[in-house]
N, C-alpha and C. Protein backbone atom coordinates (compact mmCIF):
# COMPACT_ATOMS: atom_id res chain seq x y z
N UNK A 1 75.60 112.24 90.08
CA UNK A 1 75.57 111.04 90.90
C UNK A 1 76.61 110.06 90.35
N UNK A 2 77.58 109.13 91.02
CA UNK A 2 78.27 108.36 91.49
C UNK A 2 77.81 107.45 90.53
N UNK A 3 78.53 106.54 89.33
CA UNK A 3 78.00 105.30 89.15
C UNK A 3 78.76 104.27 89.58
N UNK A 4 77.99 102.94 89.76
CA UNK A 4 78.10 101.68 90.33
C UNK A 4 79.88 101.65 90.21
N UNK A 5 79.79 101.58 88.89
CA UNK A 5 81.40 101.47 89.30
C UNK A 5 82.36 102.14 89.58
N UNK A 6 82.18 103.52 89.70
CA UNK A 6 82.93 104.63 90.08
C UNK A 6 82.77 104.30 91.76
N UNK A 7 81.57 103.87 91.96
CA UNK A 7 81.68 103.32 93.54
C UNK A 7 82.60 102.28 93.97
N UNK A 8 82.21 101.75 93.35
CA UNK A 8 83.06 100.33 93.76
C UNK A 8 84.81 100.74 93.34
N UNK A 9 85.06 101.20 92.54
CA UNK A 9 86.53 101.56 92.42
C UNK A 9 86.90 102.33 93.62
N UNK A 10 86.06 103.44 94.42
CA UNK A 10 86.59 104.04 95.22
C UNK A 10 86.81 103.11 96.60
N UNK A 11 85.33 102.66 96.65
CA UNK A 11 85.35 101.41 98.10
C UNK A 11 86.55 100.58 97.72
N UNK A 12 87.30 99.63 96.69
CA UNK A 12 88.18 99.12 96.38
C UNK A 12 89.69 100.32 96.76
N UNK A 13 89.57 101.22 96.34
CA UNK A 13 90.60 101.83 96.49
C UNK A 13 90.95 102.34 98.28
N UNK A 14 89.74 102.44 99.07
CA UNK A 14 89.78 102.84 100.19
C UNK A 14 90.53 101.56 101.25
N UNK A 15 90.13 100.36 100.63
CA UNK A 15 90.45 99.31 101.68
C UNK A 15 91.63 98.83 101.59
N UNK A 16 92.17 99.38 99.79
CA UNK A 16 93.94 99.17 99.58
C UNK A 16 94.35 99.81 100.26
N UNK A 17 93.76 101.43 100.27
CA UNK A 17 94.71 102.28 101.31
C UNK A 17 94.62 101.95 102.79
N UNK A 18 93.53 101.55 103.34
CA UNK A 18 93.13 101.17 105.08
C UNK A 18 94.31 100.03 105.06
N UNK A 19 94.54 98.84 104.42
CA UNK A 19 95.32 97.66 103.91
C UNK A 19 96.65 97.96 104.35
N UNK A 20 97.02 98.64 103.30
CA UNK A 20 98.51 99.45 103.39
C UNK A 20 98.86 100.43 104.76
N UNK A 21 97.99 101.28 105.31
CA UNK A 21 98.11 101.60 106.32
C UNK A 21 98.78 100.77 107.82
N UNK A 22 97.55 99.73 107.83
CA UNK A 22 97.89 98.84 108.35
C UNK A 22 99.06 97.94 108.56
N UNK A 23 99.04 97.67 107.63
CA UNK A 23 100.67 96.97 107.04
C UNK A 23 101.63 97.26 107.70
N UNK A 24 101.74 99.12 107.40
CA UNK A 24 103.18 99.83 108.28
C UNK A 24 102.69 99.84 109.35
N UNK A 25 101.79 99.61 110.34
CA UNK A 25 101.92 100.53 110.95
C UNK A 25 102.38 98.78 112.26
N UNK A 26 101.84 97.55 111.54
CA UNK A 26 102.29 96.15 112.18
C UNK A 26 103.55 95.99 111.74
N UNK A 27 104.87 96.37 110.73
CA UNK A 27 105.68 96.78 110.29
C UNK A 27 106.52 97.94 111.36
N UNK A 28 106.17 98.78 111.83
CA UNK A 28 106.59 99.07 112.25
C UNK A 28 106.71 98.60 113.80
N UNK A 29 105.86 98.07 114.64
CA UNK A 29 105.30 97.57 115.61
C UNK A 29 106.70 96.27 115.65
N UNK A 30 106.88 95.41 114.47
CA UNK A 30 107.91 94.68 114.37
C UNK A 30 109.15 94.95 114.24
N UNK A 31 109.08 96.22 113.92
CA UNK A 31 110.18 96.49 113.78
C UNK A 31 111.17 97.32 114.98
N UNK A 32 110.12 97.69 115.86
CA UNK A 32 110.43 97.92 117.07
C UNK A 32 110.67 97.07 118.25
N UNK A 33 109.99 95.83 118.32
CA UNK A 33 110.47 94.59 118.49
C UNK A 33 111.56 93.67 118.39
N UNK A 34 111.94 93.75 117.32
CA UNK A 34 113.42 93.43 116.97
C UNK A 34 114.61 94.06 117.44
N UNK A 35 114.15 95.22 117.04
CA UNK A 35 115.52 96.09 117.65
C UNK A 35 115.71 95.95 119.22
N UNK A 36 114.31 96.25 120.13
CA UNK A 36 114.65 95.81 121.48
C UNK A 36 114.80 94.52 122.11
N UNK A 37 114.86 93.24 121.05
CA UNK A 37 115.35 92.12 121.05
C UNK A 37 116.95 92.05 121.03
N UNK A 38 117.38 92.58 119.94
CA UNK A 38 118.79 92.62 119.67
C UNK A 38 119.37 93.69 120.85
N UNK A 39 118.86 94.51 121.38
CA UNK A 39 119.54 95.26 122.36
C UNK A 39 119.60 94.55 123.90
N UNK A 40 118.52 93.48 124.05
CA UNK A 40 119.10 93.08 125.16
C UNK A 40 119.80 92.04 124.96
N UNK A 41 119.70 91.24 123.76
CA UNK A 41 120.49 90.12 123.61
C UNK A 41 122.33 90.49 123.46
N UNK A 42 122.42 92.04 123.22
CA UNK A 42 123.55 92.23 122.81
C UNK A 42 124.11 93.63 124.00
N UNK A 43 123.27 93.31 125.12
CA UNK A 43 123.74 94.24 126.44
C UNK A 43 123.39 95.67 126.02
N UNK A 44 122.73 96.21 125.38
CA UNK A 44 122.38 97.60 124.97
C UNK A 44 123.15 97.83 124.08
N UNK A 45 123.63 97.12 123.35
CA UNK A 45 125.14 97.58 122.47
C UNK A 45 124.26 98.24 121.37
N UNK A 46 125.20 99.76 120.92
CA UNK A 46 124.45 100.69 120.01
C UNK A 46 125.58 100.24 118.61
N UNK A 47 126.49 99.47 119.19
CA UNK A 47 127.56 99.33 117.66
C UNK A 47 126.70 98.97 116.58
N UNK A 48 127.88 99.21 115.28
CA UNK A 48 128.07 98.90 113.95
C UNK A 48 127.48 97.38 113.91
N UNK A 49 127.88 96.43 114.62
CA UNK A 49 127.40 95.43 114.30
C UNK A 49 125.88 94.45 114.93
N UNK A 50 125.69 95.47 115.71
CA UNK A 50 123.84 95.27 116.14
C UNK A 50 123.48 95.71 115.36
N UNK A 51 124.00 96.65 114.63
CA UNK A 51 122.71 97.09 113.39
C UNK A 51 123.08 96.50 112.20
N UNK A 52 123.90 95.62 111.76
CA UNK A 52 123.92 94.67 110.85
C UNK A 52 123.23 93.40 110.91
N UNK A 53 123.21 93.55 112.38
CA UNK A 53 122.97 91.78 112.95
C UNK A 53 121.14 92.25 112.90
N UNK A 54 120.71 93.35 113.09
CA UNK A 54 119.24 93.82 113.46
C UNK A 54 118.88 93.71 111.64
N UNK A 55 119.66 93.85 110.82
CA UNK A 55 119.34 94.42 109.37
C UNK A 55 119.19 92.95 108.85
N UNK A 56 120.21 92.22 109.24
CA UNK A 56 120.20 90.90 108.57
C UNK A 56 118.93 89.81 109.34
N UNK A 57 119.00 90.12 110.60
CA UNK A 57 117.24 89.48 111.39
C UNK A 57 116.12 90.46 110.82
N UNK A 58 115.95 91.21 110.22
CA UNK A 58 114.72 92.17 109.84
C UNK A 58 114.53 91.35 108.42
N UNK A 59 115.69 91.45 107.97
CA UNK A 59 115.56 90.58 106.57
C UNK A 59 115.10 89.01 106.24
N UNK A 60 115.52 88.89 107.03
CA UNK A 60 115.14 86.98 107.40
C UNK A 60 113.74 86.62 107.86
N UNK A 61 113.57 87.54 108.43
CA UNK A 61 112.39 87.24 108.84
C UNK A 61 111.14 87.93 107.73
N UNK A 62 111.55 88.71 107.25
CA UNK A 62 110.68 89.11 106.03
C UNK A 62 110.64 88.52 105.17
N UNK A 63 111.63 87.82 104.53
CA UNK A 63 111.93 86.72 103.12
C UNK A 63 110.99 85.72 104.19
N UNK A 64 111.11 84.60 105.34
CA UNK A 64 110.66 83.82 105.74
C UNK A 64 108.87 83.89 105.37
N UNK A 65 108.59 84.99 105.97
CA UNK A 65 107.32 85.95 106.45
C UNK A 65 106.43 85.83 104.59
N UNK A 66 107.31 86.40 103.84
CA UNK A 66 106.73 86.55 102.46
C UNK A 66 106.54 85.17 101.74
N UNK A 67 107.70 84.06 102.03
CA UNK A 67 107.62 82.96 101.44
C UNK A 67 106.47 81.64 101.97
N UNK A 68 105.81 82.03 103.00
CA UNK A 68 104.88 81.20 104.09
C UNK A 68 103.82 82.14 103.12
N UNK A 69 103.63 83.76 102.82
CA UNK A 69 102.12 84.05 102.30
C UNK A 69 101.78 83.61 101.03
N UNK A 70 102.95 83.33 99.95
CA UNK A 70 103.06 83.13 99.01
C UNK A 70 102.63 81.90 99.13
N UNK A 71 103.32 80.41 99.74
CA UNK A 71 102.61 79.53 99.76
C UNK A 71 101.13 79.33 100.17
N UNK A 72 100.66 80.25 101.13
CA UNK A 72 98.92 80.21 101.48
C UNK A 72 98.70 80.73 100.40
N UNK A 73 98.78 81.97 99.37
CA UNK A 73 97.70 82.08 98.37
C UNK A 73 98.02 81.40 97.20
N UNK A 74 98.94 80.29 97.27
CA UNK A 74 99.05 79.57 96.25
C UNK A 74 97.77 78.48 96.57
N UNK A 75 98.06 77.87 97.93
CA UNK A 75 97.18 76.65 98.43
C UNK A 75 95.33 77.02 98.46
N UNK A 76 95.56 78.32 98.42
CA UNK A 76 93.39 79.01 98.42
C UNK A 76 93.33 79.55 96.95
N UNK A 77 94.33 79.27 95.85
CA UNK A 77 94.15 79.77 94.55
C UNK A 77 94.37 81.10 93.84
N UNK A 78 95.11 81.89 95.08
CA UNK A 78 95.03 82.87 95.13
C UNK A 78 96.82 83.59 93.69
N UNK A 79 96.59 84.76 93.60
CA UNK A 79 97.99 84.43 92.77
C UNK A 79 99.33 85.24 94.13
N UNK A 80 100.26 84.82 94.05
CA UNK A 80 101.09 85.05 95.06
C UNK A 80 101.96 86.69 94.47
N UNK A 81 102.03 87.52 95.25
CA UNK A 81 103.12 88.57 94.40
C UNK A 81 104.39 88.33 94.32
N UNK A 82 104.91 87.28 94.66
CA UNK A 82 106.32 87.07 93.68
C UNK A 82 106.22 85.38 93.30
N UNK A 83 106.55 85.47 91.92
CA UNK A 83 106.72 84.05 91.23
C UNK A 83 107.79 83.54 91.50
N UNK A 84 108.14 82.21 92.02
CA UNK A 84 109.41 81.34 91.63
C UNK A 84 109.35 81.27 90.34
N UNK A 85 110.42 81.85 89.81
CA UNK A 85 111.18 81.28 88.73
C UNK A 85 111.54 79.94 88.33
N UNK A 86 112.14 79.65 89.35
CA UNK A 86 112.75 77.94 89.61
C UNK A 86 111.74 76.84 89.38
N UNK A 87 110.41 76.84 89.44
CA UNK A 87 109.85 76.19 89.51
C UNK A 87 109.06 76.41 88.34
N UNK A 88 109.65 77.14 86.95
CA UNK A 88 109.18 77.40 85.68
C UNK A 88 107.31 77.52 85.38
């Protein structure tokens, strides 16, 4: 038989993985979004530079995206996964 905490490590480990699942799969959902953003904004264009312009909006919006969660689990006490440096 299973003890208490061999339970709880697995229930903990199941909801990281359900978590992470999730993640990609709204990740990807956005990321399919974008691209058919940039394709009509740019007439269907399949060039070199929609997919720079799609790489550099995927990016922006993720740095934006990460720096807004970081401030909520700073503001509920929470610890954020990346530290400013800058702010020692």
């Amino acid at each position: 038989m299973a003890s208490k905490e061999t339970t709880r490590m697995i229930f903990q480990s199941m909801i990281a993985l359900a978590s992470a699942a999730l993640g990609l799969v709204a990740a990807l959902a956005w990321n399919d979004a974008i691209k058919e953003t940039i394709k009509l904004l740019m007439a269907d264009d399949e060039s070199l530079t929609s997919k720079y312009l799609y790489a550099i909006l995927a990016t922006a919006i993720a740095v934006i995206v990460v720096l807004i969660l970081a401030r909520l689990a700073a503001k509920v006490g929470g610890e954020a996964a990346i530290a400013r440096e800058a702010e020692g």
